[in-house]
Structures are given as structure tokens and as C-alpha cells.
Protein backbone atom coordinates (compact mmCIF):
# COMPACT_ATOMS: atom_id res chain seq x y z
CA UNK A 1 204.25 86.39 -51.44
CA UNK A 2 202.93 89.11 -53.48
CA UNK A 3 200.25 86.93 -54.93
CA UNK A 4 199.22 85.63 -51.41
CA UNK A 5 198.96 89.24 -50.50
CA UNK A 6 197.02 90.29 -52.94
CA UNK A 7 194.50 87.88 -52.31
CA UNK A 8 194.27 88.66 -48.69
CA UNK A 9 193.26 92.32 -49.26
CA UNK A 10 190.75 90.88 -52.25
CA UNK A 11 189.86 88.21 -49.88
CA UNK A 12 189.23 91.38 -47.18
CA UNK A 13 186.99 93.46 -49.65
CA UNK A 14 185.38 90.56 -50.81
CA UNK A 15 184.47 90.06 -46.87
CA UNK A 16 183.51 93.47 -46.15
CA UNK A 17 181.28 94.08 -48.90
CA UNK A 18 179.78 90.38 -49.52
CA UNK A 19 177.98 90.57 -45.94
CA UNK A 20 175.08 93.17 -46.80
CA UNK A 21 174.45 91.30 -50.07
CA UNK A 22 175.87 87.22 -49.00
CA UNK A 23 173.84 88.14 -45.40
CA UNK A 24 170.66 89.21 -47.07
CA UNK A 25 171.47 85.64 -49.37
CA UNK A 26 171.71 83.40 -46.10
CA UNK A 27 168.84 85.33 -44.44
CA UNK A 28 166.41 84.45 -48.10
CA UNK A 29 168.20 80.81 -47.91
């Protein structure tokens, strides 16, 4: 459970910062 959330939250920041730099990505792509 602790694992799982753990991931979430990484998942989360992963999510919110990934979209400037995986956005710019799929806009290049």
C-alpha cells in the first residue's frame, strides 16, 4: 500500500512537471 502510494504521488510529479518538457516533445514529434 505504501509502495502503491508512493508511486502515485511520483506518478503525480512526474505528470505535473513532464507536460512543459513531454508537451514541447509531442509538439517537435
Amino acid at each position: 500500500m505504501k509502495l502503491s502510494l508512493k508511486f502515485s504521488v511520483a506518478a503525480t510529479k512526474s505528470w505535473k512537471v513532464k507536460p512543459s518538457l513531454g508537451g514541447k516533445q509531442m509538439s517537435s514529434t
